[in-house]
C-alpha atoms as a PDB file:
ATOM      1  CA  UNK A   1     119.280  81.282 125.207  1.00  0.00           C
ATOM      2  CA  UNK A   2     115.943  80.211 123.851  1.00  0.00           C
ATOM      3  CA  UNK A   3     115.202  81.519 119.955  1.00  0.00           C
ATOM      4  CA  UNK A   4     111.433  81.965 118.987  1.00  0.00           C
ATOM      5  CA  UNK A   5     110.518  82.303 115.047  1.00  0.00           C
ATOM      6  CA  UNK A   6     107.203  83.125 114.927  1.00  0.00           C
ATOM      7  CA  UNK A   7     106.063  83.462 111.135  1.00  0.00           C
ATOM      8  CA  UNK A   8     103.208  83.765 109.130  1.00  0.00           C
ATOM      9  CA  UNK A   9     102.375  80.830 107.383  1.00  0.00           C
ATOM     10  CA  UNK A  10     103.219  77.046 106.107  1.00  0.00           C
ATOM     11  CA  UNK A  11     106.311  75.946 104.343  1.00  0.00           C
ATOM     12  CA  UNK A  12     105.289  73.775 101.456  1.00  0.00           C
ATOM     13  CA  UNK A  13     108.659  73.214  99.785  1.00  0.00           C
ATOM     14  CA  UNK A  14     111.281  69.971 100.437  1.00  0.00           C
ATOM     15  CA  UNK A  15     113.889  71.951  99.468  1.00  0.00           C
ATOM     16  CA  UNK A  16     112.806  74.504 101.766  1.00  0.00           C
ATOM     17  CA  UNK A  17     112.122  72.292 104.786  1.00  0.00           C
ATOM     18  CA  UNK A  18     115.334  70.630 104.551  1.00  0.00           C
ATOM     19  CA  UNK A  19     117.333  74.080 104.576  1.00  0.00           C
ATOM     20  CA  UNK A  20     115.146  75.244 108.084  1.00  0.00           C
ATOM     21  CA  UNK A  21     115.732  71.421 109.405  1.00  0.00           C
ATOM     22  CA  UNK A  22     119.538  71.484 108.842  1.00  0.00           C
ATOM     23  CA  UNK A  23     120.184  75.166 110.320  1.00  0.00           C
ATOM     24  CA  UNK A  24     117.746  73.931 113.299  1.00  0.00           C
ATOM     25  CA  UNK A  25     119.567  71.104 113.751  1.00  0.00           C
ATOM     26  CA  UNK A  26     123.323  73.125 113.629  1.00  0.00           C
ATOM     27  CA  UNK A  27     121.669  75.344 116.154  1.00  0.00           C
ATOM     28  CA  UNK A  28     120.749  72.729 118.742  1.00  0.00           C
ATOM     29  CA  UNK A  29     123.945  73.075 120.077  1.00  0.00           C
ATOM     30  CA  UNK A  30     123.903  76.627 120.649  1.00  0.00           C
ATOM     31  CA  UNK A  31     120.571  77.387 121.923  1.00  0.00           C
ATOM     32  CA  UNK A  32     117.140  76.582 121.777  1.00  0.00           C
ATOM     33  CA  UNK A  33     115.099  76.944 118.821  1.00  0.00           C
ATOM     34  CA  UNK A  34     111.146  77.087 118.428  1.00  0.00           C
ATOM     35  CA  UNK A  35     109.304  77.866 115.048  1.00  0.00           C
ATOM     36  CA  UNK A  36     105.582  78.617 115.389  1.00  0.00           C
ATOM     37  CA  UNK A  37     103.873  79.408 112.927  1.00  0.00           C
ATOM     38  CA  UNK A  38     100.448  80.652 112.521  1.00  0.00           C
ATOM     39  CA  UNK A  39      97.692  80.471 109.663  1.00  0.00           C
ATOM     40  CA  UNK A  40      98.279  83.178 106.824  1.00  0.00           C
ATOM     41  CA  UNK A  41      94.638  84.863 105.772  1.00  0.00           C
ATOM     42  CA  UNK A  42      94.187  84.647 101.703  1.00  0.00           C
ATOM     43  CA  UNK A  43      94.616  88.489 100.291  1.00  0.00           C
ATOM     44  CA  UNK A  44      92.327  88.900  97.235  1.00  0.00           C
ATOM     45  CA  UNK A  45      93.887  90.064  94.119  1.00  0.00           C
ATOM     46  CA  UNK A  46      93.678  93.956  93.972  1.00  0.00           C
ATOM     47  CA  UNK A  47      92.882  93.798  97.785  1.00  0.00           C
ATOM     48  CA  UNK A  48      92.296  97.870  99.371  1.00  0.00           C
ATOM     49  CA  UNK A  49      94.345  99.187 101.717  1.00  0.00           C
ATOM     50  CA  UNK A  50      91.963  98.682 104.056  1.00  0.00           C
ATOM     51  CA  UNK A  51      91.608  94.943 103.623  1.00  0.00           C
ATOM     52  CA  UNK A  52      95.354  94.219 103.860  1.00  0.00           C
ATOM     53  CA  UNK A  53      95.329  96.222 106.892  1.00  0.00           C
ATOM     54  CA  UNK A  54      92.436  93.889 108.428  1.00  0.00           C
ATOM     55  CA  UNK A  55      94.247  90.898 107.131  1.00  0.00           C
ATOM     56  CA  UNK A  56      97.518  92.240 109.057  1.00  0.00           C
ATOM     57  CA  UNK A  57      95.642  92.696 112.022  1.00  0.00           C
ATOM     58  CA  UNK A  58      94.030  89.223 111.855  1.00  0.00           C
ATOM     59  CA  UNK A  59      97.869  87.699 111.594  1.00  0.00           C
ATOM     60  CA  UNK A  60      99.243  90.279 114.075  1.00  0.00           C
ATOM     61  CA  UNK A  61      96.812  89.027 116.474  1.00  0.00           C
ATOM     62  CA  UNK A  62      97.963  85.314 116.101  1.00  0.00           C
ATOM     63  CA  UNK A  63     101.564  86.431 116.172  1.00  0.00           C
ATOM     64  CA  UNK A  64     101.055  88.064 119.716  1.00  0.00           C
ATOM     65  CA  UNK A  65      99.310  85.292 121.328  1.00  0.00           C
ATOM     66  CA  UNK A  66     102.643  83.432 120.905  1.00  0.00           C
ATOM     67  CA  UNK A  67     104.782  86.085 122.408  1.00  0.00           C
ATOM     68  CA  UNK A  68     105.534  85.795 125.978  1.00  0.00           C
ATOM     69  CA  UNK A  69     106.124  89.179 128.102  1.00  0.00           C
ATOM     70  CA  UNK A  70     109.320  88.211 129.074  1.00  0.00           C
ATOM     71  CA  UNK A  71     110.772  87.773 124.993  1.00  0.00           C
ATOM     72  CA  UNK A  72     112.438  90.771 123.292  1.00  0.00           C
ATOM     73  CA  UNK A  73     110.805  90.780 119.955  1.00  0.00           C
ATOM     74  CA  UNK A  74     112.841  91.431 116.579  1.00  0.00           C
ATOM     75  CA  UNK A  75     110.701  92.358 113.817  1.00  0.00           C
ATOM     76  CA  UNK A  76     111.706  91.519 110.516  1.00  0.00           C
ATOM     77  CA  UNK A  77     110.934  94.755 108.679  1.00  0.00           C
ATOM     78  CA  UNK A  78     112.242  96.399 105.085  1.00  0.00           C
ATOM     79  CA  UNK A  79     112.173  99.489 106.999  1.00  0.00           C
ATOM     80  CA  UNK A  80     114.387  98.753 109.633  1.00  0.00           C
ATOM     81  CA  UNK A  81     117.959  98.598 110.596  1.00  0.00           C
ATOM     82  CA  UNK A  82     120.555  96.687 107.841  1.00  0.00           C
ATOM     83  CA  UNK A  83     123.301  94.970 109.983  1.00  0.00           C
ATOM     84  CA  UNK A  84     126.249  92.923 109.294  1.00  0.00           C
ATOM     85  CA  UNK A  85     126.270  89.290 110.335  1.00  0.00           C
ATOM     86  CA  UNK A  86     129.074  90.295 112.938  1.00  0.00           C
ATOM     87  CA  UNK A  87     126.796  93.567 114.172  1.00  0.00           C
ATOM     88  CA  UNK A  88     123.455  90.713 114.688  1.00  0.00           C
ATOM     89  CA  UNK A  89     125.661  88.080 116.784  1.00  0.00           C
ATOM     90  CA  UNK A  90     127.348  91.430 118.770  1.00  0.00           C
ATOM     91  CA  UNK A  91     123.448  92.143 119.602  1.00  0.00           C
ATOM     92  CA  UNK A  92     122.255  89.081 120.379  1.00  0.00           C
ATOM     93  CA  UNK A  93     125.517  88.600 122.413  1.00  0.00           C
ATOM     94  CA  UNK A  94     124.874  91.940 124.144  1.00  0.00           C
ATOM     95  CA  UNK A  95     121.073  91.372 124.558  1.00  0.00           C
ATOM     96  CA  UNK A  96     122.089  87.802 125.919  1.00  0.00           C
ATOM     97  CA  UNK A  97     124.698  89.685 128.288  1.00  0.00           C
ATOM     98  CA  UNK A  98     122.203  91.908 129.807  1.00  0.00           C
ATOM     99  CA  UNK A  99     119.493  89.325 130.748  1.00  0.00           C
ATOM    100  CA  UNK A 100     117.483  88.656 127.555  1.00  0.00           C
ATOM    101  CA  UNK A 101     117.173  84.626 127.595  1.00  0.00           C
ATOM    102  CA  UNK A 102     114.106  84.600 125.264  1.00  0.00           C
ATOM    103  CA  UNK A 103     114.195  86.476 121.625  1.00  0.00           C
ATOM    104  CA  UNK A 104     111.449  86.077 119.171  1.00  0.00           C
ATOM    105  CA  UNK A 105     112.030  87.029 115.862  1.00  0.00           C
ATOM    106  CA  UNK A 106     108.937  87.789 113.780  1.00  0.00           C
ATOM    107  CA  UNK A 107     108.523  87.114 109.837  1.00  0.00           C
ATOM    108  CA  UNK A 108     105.364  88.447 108.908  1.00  0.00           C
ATOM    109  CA  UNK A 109     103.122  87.466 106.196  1.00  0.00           C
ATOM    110  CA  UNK A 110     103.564  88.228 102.268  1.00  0.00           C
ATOM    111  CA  UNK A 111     101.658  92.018 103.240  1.00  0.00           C
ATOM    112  CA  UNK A 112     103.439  92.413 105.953  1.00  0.00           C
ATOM    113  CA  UNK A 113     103.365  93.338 109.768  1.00  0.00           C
ATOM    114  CA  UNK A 114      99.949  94.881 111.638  1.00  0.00           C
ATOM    115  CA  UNK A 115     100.116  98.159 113.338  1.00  0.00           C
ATOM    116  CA  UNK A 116      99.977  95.768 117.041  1.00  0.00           C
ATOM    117  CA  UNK A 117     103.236  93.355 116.095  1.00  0.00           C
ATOM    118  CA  UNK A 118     104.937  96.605 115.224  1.00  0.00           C
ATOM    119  CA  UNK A 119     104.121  98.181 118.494  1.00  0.00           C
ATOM    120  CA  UNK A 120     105.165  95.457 120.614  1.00  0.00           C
ATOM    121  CA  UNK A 121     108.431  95.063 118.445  1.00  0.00           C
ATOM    122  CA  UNK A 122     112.042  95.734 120.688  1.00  0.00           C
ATOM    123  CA  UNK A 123     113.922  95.813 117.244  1.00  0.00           C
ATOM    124  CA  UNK A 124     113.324  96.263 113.556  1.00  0.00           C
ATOM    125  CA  UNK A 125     116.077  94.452 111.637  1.00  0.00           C
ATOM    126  CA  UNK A 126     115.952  94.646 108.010  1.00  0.00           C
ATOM    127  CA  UNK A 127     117.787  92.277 105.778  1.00  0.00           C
ATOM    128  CA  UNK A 128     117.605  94.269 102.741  1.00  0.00           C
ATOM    129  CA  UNK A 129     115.869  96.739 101.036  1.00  0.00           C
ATOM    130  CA  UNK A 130     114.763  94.043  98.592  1.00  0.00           C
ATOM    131  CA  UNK A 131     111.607  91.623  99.395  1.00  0.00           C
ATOM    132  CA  UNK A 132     112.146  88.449  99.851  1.00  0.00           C
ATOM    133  CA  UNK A 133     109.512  85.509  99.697  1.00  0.00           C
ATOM    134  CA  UNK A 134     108.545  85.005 103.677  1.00  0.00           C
ATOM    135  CA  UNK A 135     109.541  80.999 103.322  1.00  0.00           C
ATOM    136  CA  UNK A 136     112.591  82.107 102.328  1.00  0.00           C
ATOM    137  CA  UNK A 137     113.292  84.250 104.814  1.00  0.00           C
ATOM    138  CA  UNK A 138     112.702  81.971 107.435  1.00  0.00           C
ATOM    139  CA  UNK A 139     115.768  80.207 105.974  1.00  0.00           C
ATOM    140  CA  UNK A 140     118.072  83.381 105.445  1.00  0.00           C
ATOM    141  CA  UNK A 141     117.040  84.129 109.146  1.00  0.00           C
ATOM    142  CA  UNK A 142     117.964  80.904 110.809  1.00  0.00           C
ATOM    143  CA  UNK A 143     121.250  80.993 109.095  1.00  0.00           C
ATOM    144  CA  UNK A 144     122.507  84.511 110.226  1.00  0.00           C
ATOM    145  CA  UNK A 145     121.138  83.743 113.746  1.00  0.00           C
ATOM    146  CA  UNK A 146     123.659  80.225 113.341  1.00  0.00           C
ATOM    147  CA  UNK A 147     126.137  82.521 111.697  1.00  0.00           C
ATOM    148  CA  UNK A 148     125.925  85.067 114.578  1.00  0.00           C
ATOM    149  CA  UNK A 149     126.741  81.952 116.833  1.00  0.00           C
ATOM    150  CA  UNK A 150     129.699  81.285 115.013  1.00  0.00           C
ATOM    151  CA  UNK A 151     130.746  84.565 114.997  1.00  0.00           C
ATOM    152  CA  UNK A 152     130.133  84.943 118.975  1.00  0.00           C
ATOM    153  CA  UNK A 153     132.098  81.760 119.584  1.00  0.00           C
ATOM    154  CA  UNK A 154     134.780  82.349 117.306  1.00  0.00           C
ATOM    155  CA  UNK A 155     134.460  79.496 115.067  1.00  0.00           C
ATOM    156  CA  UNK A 156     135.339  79.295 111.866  1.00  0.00           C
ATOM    157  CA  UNK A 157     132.416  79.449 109.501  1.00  0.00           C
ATOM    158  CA  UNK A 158     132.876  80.321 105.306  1.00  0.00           C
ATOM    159  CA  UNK A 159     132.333  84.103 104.135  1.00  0.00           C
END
């Protein structure tokens, strides 16, 4: 199965590279991993609704150049659905099972997701109710999708 992060946005942090480059690595031997990222705009303090919304549309249009037809998208959304790290490796075991061989998995930017990304999402997984910082969830992410292999391939992984 090929895995497609697509996020919003440059990690600056060591400690934060090193954390993506280690789960990346532990996941070579599972699947295939891409992370693309694309440029974040700059929101103005005390931006209007309408220029977050422009600034989401800007991103979402980036975002969607990267995703291919084919890809079942997985939006990573406050609003959508909480699983359990056995519930997201039984989906993308099922989706696996029924012909999916490409999954994206979208982090948007620190405003979120454009109306477009949303559209074109197959899935809205939500990891909490809480907001995270997106750099961070790029690492929480990879390490529920290596989890999830674990899981599917019943190895033994810490709880």
């Amino acid at each position: 199965m090929k895995i497609t992060v697509i996020t919003v946005g440059k990690i600056k942090e060591k400690y934060l590279k090193d954390a993506i480059a280690e789960y990346s690595k532990r996941l070579s031997r599972y699947c295939k991993l891409e992370i693309l990222e694309v440029t974040d705009e700059k929101t103005p303090d005390g931006a209007s609704e309408t220029v977050e919304e422009n600034i989401r549309d800007k991103e979402g249009e980036r975002i969607l150049k990267l995703v291919k037809d084919d890809s079942y998208v997985i939006t990573l959304e406050i609003g959508g659905k909480m699983l359990t790290s056995e519930e997201l490796s039984d989906k993308m075991e099922t989706l696996g099972i029924q012909g999916q061989s490409h999954l994206n998995f979208i982090i948007g930017g620190s405003i979120g997701l454009g109306k477009e990304v949303l559209k074109r999402s197959d899935y809205a997984l939500s990891f909490s109710k809480m907001t995270f910082p997106h750099q961070l969830m790029r690492v929480i992410l990879l390490e529920q999708i290596y989890r999830g292999y674990r899981i599917m391939n019943n190895e033994p992984y810490h709880k």
